[in-house]
C-alpha atoms as a PDB file:
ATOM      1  CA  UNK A   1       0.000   0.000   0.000  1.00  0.00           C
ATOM      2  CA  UNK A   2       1.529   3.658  -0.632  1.00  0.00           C
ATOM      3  CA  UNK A   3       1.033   6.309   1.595  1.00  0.00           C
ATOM      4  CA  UNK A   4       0.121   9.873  -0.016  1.00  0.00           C
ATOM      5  CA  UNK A   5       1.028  12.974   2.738  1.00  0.00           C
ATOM      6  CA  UNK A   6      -0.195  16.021   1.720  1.00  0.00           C
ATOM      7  CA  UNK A   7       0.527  19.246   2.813  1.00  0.00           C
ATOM      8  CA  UNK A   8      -2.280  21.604   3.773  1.00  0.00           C
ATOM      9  CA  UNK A   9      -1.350  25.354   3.606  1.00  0.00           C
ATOM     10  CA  UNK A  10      -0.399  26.625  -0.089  1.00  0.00           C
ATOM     11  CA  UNK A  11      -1.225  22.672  -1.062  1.00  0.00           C
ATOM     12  CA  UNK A  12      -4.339  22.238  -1.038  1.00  0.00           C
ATOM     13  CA  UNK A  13      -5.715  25.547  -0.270  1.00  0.00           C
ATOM     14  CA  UNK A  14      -4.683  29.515  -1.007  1.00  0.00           C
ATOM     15  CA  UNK A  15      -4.285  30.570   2.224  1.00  0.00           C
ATOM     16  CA  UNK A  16      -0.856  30.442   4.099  1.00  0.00           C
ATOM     17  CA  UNK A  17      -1.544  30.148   7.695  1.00  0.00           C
ATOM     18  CA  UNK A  18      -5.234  28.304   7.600  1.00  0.00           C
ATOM     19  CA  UNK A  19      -4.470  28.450  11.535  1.00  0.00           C
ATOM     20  CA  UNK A  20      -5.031  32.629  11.512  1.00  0.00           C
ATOM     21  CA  UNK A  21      -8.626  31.448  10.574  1.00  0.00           C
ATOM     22  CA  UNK A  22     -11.185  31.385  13.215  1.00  0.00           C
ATOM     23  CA  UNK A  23     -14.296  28.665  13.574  1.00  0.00           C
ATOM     24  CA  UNK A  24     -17.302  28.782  12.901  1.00  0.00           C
ATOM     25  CA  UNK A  25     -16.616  28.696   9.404  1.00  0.00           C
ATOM     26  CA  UNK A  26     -19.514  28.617   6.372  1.00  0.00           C
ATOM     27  CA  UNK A  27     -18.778  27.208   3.295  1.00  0.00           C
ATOM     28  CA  UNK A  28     -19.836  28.249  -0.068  1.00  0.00           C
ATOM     29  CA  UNK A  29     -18.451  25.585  -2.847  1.00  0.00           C
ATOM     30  CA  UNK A  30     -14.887  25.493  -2.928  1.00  0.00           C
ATOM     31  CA  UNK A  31     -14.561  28.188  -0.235  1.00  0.00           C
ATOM     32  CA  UNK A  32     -14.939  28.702   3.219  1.00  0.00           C
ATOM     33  CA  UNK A  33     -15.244  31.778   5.345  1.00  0.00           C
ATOM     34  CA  UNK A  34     -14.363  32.364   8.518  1.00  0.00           C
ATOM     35  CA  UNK A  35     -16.120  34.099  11.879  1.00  0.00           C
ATOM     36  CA  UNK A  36     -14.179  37.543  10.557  1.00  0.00           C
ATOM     37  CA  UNK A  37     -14.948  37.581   7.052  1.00  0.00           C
ATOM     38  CA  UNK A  38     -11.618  36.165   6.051  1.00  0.00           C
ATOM     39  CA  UNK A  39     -11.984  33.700   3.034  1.00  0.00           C
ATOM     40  CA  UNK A  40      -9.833  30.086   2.477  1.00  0.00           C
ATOM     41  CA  UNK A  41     -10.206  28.532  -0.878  1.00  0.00           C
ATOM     42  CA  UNK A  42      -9.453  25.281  -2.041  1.00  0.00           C
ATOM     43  CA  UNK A  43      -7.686  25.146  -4.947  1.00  0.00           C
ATOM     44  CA  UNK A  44      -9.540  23.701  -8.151  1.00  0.00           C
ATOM     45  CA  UNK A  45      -9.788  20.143  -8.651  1.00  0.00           C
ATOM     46  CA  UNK A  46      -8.637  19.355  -4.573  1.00  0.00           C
ATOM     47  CA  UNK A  47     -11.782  18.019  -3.979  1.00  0.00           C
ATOM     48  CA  UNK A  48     -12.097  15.715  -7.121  1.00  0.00           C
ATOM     49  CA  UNK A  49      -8.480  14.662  -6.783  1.00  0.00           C
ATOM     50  CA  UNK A  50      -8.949  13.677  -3.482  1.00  0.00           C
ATOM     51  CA  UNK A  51     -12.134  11.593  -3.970  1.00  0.00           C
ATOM     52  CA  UNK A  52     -10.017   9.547  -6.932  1.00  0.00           C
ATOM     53  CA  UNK A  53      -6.715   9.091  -4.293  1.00  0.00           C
ATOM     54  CA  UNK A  54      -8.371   7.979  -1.483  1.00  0.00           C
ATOM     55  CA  UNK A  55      -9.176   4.848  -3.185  1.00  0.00           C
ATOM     56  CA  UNK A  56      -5.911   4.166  -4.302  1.00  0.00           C
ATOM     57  CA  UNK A  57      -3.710   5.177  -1.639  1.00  0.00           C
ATOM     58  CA  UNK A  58      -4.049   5.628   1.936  1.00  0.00           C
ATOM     59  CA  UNK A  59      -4.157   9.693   2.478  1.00  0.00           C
ATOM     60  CA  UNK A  60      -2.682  11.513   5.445  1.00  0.00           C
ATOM     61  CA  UNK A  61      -1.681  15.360   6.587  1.00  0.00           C
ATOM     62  CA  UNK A  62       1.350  16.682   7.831  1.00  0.00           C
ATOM     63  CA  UNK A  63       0.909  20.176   7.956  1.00  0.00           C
ATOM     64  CA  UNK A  64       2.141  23.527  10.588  1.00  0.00           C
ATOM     65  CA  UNK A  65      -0.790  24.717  11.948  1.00  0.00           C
ATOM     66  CA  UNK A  66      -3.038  23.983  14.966  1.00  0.00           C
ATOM     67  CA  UNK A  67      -5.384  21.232  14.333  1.00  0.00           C
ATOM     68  CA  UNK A  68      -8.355  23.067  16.576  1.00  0.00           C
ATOM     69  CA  UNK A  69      -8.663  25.467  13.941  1.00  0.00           C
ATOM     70  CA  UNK A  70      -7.970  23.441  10.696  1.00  0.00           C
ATOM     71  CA  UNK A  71      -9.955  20.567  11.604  1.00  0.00           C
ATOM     72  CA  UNK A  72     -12.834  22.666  10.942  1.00  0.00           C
ATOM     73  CA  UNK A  73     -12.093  23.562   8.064  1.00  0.00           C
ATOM     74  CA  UNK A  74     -11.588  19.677   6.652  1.00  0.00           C
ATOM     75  CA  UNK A  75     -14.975  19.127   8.378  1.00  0.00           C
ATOM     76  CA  UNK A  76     -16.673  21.627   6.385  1.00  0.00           C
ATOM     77  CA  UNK A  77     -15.469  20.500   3.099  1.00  0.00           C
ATOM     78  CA  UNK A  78     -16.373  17.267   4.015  1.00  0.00           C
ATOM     79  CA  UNK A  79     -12.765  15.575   3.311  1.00  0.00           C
ATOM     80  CA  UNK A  80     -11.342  15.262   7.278  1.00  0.00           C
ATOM     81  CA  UNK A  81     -12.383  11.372   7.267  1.00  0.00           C
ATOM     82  CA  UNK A  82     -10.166  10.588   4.058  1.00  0.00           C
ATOM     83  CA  UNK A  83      -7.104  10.978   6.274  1.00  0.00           C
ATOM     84  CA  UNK A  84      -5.723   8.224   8.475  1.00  0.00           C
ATOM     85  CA  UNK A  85      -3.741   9.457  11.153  1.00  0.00           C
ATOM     86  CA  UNK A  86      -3.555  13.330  10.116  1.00  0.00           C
ATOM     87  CA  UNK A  87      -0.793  15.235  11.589  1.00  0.00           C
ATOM     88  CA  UNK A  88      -1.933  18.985  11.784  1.00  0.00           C
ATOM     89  CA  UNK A  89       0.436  20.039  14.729  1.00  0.00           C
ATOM     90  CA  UNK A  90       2.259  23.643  15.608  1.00  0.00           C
ATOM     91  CA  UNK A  91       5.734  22.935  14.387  1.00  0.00           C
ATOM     92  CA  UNK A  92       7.638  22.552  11.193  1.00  0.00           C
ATOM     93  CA  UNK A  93       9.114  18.720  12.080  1.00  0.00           C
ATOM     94  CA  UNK A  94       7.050  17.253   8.561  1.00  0.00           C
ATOM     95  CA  UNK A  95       9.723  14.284   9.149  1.00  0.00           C
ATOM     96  CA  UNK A  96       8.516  13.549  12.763  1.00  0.00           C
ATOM     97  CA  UNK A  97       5.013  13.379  11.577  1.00  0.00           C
ATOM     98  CA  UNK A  98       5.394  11.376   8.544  1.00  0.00           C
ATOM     99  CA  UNK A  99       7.452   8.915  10.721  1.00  0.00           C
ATOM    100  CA  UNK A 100       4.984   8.798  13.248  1.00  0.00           C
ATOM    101  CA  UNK A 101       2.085   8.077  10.740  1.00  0.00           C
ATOM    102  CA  UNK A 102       3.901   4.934   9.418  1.00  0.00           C
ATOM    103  CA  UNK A 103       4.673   3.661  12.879  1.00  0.00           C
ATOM    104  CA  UNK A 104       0.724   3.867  13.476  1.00  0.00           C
ATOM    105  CA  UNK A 105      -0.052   2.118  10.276  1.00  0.00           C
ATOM    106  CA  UNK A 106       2.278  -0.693  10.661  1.00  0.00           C
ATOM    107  CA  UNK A 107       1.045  -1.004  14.530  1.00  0.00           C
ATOM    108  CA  UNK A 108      -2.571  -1.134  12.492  1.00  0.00           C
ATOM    109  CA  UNK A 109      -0.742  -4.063  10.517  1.00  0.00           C
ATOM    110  CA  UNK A 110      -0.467  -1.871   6.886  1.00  0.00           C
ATOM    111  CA  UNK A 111       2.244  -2.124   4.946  1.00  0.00           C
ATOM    112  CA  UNK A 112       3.156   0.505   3.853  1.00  0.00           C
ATOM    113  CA  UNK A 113       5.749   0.346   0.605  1.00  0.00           C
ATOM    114  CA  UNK A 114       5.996   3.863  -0.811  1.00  0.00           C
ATOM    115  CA  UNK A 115       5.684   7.506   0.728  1.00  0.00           C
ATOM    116  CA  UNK A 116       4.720   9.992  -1.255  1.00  0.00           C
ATOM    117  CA  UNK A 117       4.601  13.643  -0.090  1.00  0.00           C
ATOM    118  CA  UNK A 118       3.167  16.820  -1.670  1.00  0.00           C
ATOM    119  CA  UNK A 119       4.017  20.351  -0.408  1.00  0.00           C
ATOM    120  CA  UNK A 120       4.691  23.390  -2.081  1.00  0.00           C
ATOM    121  CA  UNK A 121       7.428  24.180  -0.283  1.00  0.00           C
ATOM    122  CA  UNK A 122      10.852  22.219   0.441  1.00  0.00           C
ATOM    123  CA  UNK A 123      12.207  23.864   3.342  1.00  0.00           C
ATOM    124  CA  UNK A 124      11.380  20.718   5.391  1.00  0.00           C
ATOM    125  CA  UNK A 125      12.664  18.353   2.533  1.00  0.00           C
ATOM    126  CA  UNK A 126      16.344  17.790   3.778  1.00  0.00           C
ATOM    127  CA  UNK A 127      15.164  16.446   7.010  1.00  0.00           C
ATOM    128  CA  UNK A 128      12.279  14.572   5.993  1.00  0.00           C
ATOM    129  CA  UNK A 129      14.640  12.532   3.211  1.00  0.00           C
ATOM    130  CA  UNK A 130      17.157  11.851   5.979  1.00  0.00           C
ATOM    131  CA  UNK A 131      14.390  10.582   8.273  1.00  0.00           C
ATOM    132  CA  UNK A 132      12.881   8.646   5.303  1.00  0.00           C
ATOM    133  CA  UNK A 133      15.322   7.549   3.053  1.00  0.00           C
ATOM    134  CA  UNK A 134      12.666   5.638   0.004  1.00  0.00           C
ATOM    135  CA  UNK A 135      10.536   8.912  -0.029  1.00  0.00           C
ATOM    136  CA  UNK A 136       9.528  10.199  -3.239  1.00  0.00           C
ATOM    137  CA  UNK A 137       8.539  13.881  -2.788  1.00  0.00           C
ATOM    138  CA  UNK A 138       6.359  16.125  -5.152  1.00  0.00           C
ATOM    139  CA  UNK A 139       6.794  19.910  -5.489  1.00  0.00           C
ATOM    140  CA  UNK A 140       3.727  21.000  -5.573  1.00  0.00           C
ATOM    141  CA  UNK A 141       2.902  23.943  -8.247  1.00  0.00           C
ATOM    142  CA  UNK A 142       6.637  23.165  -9.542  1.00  0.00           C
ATOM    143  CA  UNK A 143       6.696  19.603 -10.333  1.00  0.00           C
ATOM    144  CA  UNK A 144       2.923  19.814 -10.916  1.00  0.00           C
ATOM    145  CA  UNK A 145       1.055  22.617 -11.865  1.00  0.00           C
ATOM    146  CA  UNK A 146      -2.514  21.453 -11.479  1.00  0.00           C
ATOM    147  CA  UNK A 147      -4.335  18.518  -9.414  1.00  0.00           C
ATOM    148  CA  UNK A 148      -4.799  17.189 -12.282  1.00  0.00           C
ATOM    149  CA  UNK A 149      -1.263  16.582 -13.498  1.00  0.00           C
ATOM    150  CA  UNK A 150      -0.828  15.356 -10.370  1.00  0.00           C
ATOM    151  CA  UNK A 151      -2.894  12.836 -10.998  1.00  0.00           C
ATOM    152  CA  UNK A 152      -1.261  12.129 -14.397  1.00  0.00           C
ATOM    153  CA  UNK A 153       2.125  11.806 -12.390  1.00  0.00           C
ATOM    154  CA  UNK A 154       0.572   9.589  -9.584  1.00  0.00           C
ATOM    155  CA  UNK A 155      -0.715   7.206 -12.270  1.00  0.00           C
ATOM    156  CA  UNK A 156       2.124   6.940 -13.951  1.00  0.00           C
ATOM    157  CA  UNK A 157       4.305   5.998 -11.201  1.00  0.00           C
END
């Protein structure tokens, strides 16, 4: 089974610091709004992509923000039960997340034989290859421009 971490912030949605965002939020399609006005927006196709990978791979977070607030968020677009094991915690250690995600799937008996992570940024890469030597990473909006060619690359891989 491969394991597909995404990235949250700049990934999957506009906004940079989803955790600046305060509940109750009210969605309207691919956008939610928070108790202040201030507007989040999945990018296009997240939602369509997502619904195709979670059948083929088992889906997880690791993203830098504070879960209380971005859990929400996931909620209201309907998408926070396609993750197993999400790690949306207030630090940038992506490697100590991802590690601790496979150690609960194999304790849940998964096998786990590729990890594959999407963020748009790589200033977590260095230490997240040293901590997990077989991971192939994906630069989001570099390596891919669109969820759709990121579906193209995931099938062809």
């Amino acid at each position: 089974m491969k394991l597909l971490v995404l990235d949250l912030d700049g990934t999957l949605w506009d906004h940079y610091d989803a955790s600046r965002l305060v509940p109750p939020f009210t969605r309207d399609g691919n956008e939610v709004t928070d108790a202040y006005g201030n507007k989040l927006r999945l990018f296009d196709g997240v939602l369509e992509f997502l619904e195709w990978a979670r059948s083929r791979f088992l889906l997880s977070i690791a993203s830098w923000n504070i879960e209380e607030f971005v859990r929400p968020i996931l909620e209201e677009f309907g998408i926070w039960e396609y993750f197993v094991f999400p790690k949306i915690e207030y630090h940038p250690n992506k490697a100590d997340m991802i590690l601790r995600t496979l150690k609960q799937l194999e304790s849940e008996g998964y096998k786990i034989s590729e990890v594959i992570y999407v963020d748009d940024r790589t200033i977590h890469l260095e230490d997240v290859k040293k901590s997990i030597p077989n991971l192939r990473f994906i630069h989001m909006w570099v390596d891919v421009k669109s969820f759709e060619e990121l579906k193209e690359l995931l099938e062809s891989l």
